[in-house]
Protein backbone atom coordinates (compact mmCIF):
# COMPACT_ATOMS: atom_id res chain seq x y z
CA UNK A 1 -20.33 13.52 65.47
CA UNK A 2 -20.75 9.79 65.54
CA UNK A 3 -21.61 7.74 62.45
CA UNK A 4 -23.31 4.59 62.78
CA UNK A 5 -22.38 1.75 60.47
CA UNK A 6 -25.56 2.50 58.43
CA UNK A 7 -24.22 6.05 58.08
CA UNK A 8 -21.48 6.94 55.07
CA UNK A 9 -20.45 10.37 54.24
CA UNK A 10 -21.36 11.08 50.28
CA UNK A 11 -19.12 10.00 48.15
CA UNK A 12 -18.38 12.17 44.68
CA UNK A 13 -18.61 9.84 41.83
CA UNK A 14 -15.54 9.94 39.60
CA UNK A 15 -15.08 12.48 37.38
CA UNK A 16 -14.94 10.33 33.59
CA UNK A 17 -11.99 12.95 31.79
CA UNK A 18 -13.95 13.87 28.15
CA UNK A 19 -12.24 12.35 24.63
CA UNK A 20 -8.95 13.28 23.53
CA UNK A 21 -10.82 14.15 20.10
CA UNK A 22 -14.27 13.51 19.34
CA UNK A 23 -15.87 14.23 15.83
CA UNK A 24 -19.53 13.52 14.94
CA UNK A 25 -21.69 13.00 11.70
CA UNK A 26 -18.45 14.77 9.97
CA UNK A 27 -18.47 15.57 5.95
CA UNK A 28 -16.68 17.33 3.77
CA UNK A 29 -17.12 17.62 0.10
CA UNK A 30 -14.03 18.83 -2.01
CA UNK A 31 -15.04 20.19 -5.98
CA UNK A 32 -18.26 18.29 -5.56
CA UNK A 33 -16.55 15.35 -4.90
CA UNK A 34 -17.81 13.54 -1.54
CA UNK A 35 -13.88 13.06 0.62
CA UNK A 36 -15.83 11.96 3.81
CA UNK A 37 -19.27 11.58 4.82
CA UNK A 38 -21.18 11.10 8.13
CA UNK A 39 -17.64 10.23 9.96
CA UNK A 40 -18.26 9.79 14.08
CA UNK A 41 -14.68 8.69 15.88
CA UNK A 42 -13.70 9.35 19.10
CA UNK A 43 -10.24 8.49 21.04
CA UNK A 44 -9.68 8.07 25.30
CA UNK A 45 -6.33 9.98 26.34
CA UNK A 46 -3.39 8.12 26.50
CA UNK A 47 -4.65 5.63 23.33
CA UNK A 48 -2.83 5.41 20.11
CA UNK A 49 -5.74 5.13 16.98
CA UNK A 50 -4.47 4.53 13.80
CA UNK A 51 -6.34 5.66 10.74
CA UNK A 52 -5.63 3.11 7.81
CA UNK A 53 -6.32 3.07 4.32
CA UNK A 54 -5.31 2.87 0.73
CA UNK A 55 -4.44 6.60 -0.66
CA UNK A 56 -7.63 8.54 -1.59
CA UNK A 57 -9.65 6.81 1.84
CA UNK A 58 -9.74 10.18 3.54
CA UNK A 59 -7.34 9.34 6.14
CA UNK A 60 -5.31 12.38 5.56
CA UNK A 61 -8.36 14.81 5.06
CA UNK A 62 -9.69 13.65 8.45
CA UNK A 63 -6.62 14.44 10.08
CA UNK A 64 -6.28 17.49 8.59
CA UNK A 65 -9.64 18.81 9.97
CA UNK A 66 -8.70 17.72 13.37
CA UNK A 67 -5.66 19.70 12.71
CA UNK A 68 -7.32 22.81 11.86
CA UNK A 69 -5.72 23.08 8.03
CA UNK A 70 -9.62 22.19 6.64
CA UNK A 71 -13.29 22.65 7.77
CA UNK A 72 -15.69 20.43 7.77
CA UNK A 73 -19.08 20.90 5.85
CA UNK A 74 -20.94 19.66 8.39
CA UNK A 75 -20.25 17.80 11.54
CA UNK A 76 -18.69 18.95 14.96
CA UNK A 77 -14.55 17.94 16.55
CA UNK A 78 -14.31 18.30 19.89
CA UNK A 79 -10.94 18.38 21.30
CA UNK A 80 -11.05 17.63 25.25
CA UNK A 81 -14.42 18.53 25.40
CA UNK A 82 -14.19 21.84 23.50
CA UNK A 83 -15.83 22.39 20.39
CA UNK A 84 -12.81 23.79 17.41
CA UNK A 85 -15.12 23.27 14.72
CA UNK A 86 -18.36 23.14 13.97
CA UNK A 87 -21.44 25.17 12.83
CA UNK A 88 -19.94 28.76 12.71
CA UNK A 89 -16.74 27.82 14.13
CA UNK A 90 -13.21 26.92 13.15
CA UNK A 91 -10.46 27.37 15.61
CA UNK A 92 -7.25 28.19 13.67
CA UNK A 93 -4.22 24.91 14.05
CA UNK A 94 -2.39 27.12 16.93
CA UNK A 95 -5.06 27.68 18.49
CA UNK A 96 -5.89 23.89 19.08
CA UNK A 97 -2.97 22.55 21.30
CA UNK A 98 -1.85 19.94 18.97
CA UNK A 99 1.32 18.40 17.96
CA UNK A 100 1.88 17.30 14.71
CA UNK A 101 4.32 15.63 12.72
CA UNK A 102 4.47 16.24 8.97
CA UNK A 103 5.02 13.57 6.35
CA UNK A 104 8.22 15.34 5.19
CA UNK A 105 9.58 16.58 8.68
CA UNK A 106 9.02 20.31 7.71
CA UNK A 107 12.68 21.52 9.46
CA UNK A 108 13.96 24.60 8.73
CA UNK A 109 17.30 23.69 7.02
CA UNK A 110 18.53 27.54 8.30
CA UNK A 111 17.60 26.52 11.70
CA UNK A 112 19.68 24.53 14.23
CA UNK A 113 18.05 21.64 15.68
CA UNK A 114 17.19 23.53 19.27
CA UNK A 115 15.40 26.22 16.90
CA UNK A 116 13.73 24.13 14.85
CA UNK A 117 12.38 22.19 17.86
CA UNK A 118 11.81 25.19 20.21
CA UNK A 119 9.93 27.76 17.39
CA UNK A 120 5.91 26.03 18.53
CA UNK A 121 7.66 27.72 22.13
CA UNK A 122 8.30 30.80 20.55
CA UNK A 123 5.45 31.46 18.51
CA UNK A 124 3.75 31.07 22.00
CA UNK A 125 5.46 33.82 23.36
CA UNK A 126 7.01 31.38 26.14
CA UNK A 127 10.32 33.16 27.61
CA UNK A 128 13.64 32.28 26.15
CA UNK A 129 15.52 30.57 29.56
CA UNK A 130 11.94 28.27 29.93
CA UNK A 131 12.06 27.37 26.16
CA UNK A 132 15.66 26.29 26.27
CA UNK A 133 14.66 24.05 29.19
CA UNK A 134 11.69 22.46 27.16
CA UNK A 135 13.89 21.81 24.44
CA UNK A 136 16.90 20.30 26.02
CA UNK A 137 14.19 18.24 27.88
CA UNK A 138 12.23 17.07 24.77
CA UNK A 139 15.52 16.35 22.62
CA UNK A 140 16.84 14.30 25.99
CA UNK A 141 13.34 12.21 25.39
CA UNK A 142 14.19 11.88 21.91
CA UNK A 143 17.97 10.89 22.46
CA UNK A 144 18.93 14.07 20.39
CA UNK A 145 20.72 16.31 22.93
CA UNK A 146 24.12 15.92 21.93
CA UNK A 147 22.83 17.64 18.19
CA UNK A 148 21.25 20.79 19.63
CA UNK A 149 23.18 23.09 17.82
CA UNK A 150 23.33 21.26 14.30
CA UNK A 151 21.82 21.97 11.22
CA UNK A 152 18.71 19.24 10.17
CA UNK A 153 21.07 18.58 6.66
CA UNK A 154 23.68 17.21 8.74
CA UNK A 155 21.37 14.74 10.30
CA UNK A 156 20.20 11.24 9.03
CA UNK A 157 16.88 10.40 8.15
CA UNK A 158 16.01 8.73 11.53
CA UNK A 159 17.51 11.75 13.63
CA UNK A 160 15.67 14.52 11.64
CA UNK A 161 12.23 12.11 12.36
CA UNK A 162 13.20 12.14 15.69
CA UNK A 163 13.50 15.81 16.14
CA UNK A 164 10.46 16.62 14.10
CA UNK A 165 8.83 14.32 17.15
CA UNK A 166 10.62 16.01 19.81
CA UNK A 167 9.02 19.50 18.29
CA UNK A 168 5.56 18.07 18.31
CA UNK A 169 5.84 17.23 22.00
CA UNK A 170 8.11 20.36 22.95
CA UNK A 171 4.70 22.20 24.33
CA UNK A 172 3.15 19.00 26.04
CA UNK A 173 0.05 18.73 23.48
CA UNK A 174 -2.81 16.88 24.71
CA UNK A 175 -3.18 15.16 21.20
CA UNK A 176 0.02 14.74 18.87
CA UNK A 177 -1.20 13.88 14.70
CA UNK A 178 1.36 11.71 12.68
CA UNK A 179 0.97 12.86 9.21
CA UNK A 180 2.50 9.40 7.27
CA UNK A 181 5.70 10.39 9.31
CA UNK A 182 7.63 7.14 7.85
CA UNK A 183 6.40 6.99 4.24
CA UNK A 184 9.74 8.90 2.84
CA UNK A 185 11.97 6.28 4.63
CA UNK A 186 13.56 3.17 2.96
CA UNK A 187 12.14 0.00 4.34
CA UNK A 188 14.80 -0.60 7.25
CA UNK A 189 15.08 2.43 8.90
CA UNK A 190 11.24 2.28 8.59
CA UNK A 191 10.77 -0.88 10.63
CA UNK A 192 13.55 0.60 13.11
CA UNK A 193 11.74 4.26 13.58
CA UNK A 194 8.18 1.96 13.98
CA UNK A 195 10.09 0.24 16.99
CA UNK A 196 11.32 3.96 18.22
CA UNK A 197 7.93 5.71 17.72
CA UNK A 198 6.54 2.73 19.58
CA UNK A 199 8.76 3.34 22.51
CA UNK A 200 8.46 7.03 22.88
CA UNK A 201 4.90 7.26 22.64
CA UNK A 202 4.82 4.62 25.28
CA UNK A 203 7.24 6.20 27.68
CA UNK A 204 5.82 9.69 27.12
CA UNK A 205 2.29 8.58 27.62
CA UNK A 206 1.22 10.29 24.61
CA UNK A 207 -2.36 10.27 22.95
CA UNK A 208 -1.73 10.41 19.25
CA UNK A 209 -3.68 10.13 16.34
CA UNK A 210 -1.59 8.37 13.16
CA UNK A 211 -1.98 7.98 9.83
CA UNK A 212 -0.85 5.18 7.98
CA UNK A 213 -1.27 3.16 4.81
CA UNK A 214 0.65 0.22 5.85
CA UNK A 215 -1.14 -2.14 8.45
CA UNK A 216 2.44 -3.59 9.97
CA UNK A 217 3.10 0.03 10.95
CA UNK A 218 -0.62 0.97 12.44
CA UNK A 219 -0.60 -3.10 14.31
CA UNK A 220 2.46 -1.86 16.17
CA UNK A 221 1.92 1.25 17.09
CA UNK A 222 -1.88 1.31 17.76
CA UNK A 223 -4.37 0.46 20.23
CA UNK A 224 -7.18 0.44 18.06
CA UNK A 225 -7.23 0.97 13.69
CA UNK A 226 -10.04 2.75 11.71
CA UNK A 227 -9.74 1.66 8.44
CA UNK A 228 -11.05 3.72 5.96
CA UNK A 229 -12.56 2.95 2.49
CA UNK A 230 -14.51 5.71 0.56
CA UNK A 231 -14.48 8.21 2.95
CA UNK A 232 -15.89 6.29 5.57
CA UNK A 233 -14.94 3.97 8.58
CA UNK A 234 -15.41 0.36 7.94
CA UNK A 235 -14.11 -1.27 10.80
CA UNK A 236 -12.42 0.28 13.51
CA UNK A 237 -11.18 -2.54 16.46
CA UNK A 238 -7.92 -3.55 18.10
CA UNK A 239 -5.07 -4.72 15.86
CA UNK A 240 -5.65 -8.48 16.65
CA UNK A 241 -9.67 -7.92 16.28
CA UNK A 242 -9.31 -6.91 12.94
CA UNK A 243 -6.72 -9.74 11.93
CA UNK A 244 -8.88 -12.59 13.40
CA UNK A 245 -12.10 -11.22 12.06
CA UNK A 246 -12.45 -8.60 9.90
CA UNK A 247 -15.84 -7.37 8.92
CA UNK A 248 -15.68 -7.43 5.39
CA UNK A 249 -13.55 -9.17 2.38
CA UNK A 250 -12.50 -5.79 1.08
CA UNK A 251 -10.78 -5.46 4.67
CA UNK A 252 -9.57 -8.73 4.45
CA UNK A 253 -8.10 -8.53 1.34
CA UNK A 254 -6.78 -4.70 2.09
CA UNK A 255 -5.11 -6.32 5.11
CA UNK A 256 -4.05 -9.24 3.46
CA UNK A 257 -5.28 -11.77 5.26
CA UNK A 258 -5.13 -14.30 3.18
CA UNK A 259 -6.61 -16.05 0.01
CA UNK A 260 -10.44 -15.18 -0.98
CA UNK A 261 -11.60 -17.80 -2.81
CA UNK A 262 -15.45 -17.70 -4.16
CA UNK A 263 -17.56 -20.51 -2.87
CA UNK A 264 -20.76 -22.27 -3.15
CA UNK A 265 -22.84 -24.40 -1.36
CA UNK A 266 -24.36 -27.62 -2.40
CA UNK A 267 -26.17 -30.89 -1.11
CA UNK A 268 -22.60 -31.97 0.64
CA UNK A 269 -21.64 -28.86 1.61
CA UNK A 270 -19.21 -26.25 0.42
CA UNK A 271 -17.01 -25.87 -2.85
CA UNK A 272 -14.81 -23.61 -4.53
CA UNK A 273 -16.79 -22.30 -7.20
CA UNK A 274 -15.92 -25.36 -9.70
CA UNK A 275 -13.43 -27.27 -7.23
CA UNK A 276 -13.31 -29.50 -4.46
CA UNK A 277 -15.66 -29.27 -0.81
CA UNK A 278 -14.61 -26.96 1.26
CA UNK A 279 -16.47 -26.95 4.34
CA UNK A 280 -19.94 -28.49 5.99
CA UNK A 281 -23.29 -27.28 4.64
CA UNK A 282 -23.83 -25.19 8.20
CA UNK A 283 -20.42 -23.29 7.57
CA UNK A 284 -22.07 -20.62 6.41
CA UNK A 285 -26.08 -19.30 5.40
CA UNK A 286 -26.70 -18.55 2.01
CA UNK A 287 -25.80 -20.15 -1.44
CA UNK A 288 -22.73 -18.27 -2.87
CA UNK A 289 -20.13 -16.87 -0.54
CA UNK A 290 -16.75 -15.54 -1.07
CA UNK A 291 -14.50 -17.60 1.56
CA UNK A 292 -11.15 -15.82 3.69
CA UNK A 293 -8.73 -18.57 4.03
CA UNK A 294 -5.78 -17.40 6.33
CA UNK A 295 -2.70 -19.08 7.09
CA UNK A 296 -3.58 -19.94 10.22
CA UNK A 297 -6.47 -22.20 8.81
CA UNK A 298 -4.12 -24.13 6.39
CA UNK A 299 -1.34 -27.31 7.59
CA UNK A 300 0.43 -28.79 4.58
CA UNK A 301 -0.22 -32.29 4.77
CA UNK A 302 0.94 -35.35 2.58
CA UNK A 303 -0.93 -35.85 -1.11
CA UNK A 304 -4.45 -37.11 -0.50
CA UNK A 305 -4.94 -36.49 3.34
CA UNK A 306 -5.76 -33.08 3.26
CA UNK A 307 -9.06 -31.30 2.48
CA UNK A 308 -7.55 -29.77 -0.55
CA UNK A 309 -5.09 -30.73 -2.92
CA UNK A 310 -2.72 -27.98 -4.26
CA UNK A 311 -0.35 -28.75 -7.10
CA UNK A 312 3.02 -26.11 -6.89
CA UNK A 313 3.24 -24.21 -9.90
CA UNK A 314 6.88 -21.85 -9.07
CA UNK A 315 8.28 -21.26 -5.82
CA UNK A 316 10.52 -18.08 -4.81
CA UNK A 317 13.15 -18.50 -1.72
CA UNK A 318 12.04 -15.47 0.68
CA UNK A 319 14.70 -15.94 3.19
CA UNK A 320 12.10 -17.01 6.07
CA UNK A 321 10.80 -19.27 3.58
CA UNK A 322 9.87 -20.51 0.32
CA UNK A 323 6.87 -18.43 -1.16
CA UNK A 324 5.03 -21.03 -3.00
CA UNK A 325 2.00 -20.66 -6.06
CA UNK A 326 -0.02 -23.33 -5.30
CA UNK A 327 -3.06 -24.61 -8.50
CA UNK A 328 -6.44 -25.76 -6.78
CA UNK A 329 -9.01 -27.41 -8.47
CA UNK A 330 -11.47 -25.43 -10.39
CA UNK A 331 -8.51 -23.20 -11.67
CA UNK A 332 -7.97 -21.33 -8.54
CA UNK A 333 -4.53 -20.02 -7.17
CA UNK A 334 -3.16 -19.23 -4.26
CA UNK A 335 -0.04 -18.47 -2.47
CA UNK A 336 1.93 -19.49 0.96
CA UNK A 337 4.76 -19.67 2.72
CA UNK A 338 6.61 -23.33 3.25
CA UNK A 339 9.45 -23.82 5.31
CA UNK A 340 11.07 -26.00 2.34
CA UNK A 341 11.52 -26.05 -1.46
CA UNK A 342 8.65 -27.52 -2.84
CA UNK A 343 9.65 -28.41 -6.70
CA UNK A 344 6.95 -27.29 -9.04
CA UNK A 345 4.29 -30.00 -10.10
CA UNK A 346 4.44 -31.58 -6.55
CA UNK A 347 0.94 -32.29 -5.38
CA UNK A 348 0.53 -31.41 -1.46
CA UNK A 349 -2.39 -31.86 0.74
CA UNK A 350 -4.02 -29.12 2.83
CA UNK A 351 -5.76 -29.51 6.00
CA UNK A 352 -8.36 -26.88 6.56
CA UNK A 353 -9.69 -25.71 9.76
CA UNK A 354 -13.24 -24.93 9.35
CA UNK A 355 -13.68 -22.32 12.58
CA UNK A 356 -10.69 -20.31 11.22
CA UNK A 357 -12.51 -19.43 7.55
CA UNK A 358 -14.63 -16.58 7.71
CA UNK A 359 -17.31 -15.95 4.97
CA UNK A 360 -18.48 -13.16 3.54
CA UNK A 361 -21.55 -12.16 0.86
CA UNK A 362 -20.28 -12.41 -2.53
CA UNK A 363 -17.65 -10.07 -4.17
CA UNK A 364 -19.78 -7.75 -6.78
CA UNK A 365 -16.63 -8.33 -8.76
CA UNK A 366 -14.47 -11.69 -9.67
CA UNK A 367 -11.89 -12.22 -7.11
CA UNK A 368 -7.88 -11.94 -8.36
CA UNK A 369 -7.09 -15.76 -9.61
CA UNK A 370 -4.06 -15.68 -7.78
CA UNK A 371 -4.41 -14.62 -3.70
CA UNK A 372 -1.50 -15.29 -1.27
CA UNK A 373 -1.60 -16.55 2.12
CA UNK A 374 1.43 -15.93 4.28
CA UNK A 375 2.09 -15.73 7.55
């Protein structure tokens, strides 16, 4: 059969793979206490979300109920298109196909490190000479294959991290949780495992779901953050989204974006609530504000050219700099980082740039009189 040029043979339109996880309008109420309420999220494969938060957010009970270790009240989690829980239905945690990995590791200290790693692959019933070959392959991914046969005690606490990773991806999960997984480490090996984590969920292609309270750790590893306040999500947007404009001062100042300074607005424009102008009239609608001020909106400048004048009141050497409490008029404080010594009751100017402030309604409460700006 000839086709004319008018003539095309139907072409199947392409098949859109369902979430990783999807949860909609999800509650749950804990000894009449309200944990989370009316929570919708959703996550592509092969993305990284963080959830973020301060403790008590509800980060931890969400993940939980994707896990399978809590039901929800009401609401419905969908796990590549099939519904584990929901009206009438809870799917136990092996019966979901997830990977997790715990806060505290969870190793057997009896088991060797190829046991700990390969029991998911037991408890499946998969046969012994396929589950050795898993686990040699997901300790090779981990760099751990030289330690098979150790016990988890004889391990630091990087290498026992790394093989409590290698047993959440021993079974090839479509969705691996991170439960905290850094919070017992000491700051170093922290910001090393971040950097390893980072890697292997790149290389392995993983989709992962991770809970974090600190923002350094969820801006490196994620493609998006939720972050969480009251049981709800307040913002959830790429790591730089949410540093360049966050969509409330609570997030700002949860984030630490910089100082947040009350403001108010008057025939010439904005002031600091009892200081100096801050910005034109049209910065922002309304009469009272509360004002972010990042870093990145701030260039020390000499006394009397800047918008503000700042008068240091104790500076502390940080090694990448010298962390300096700055006095503004109207009895406001802040904090930043100078790449010098500035000796206290030097007066410096600061040059603002307007489009880098963002404004927000007024806090219902009095903002702290000291805020720091770093970098």
């Amino acid at each position: 059969m000839n086709l004319r040029a008018t003539d095309s043979p139907a072409v199947r339109p392409t098949e859109v793979p369902p979430p990783a996880f999807e949860m909609a309008g999800l509650s749950l109420r804990l000894g009449g206490t309200a944990i989370l309420e009316n929570v919708d999220l959703r996550l592509a494969p092969g993305r990284v979300l963080a959830l973020l938060g301060p403790s008590g957010s509800g980060k931890t009970t969400l993940l939980r109920l994707v896990a399978g270790l809590l039901a929800p009240d009401h609401g419905t989690i969908r796990l590549a298109g099939r519904v584990v829980a929901g009206p009438g239905k809870a799917l136990p945690p092996e019966a979901r196909g997830l990977g997790m990995v715990f806060q505290d590791y969870a190793l057997w200290p009896h088991m060797s490190v190829a046991k700990n790693v390969g029991f998911p692959l037991e408890m499946q019933g998969i046969a012994a000479a396929e589950r050795a070959a898993r686990v040699s392959r997901a300790l090779a991914r981990v760099g751990l294959e030289r330690y098979a046969e150790r016990r988890p005690a004889a391990l630091s606490g990087g290498q026992q991290q790394r093989v409590a990773i290698a047993r959440a991806i021993v079974a090839e999960p479509a969705l691996v949780l991170f439960d905290e997984p850094l919070s017992n480490l000491d700051r170093e090996l922290r910001e090393t495992m971040v950097e390893e984590i980072a890697g292997l969920v790149a290389e392995l292609g993983l989709t992962a779901l991770y809970v974090t309270h600190d923002h350094a750790e969820a801006f490196s590893l994620a493609d998006e953050v939720a972050v969480m306040e009251a049981g709800q999500i307040s913002q959830i947007a790429a790591p730089e989204t949410l540093v360049s404009d966050p969509a409330s001062a609570s997030i700002a100042r949860f984030l630490r974006l910089g100082a947040l300074l009350p403001a108010r607005r008057g025939a010439e424009g904005w002031h600091l609530a009892g200081g100096a102008r801050l910005a034109p009239a049209s910065a922002a609608p309304g009469e009272c504000a509360t004002v972010l001020v990042p870093s990145r909106a701030l260039r020390v400048v000499p006394a009397g050219e800047g918008h503000l004048a700042a008068r240091v009141t104790r500076t502390l050497f940080r090694g990448d700099g010298h962390l300096a409490t700055l006095a503004l008029e109207g009895g406001h404080e802040i904090q930043l980082l100078l790449p010098r010594r500035a000796l206290p009751g030097e007066v410096l100017g600061l040059h603002l740039c307007h489009a880098r402030l963002r404004w927000f309604p007024p806090c219902p409460h009095p903002t702290s009189p000291s805020e720091r700006i770093s970098p």
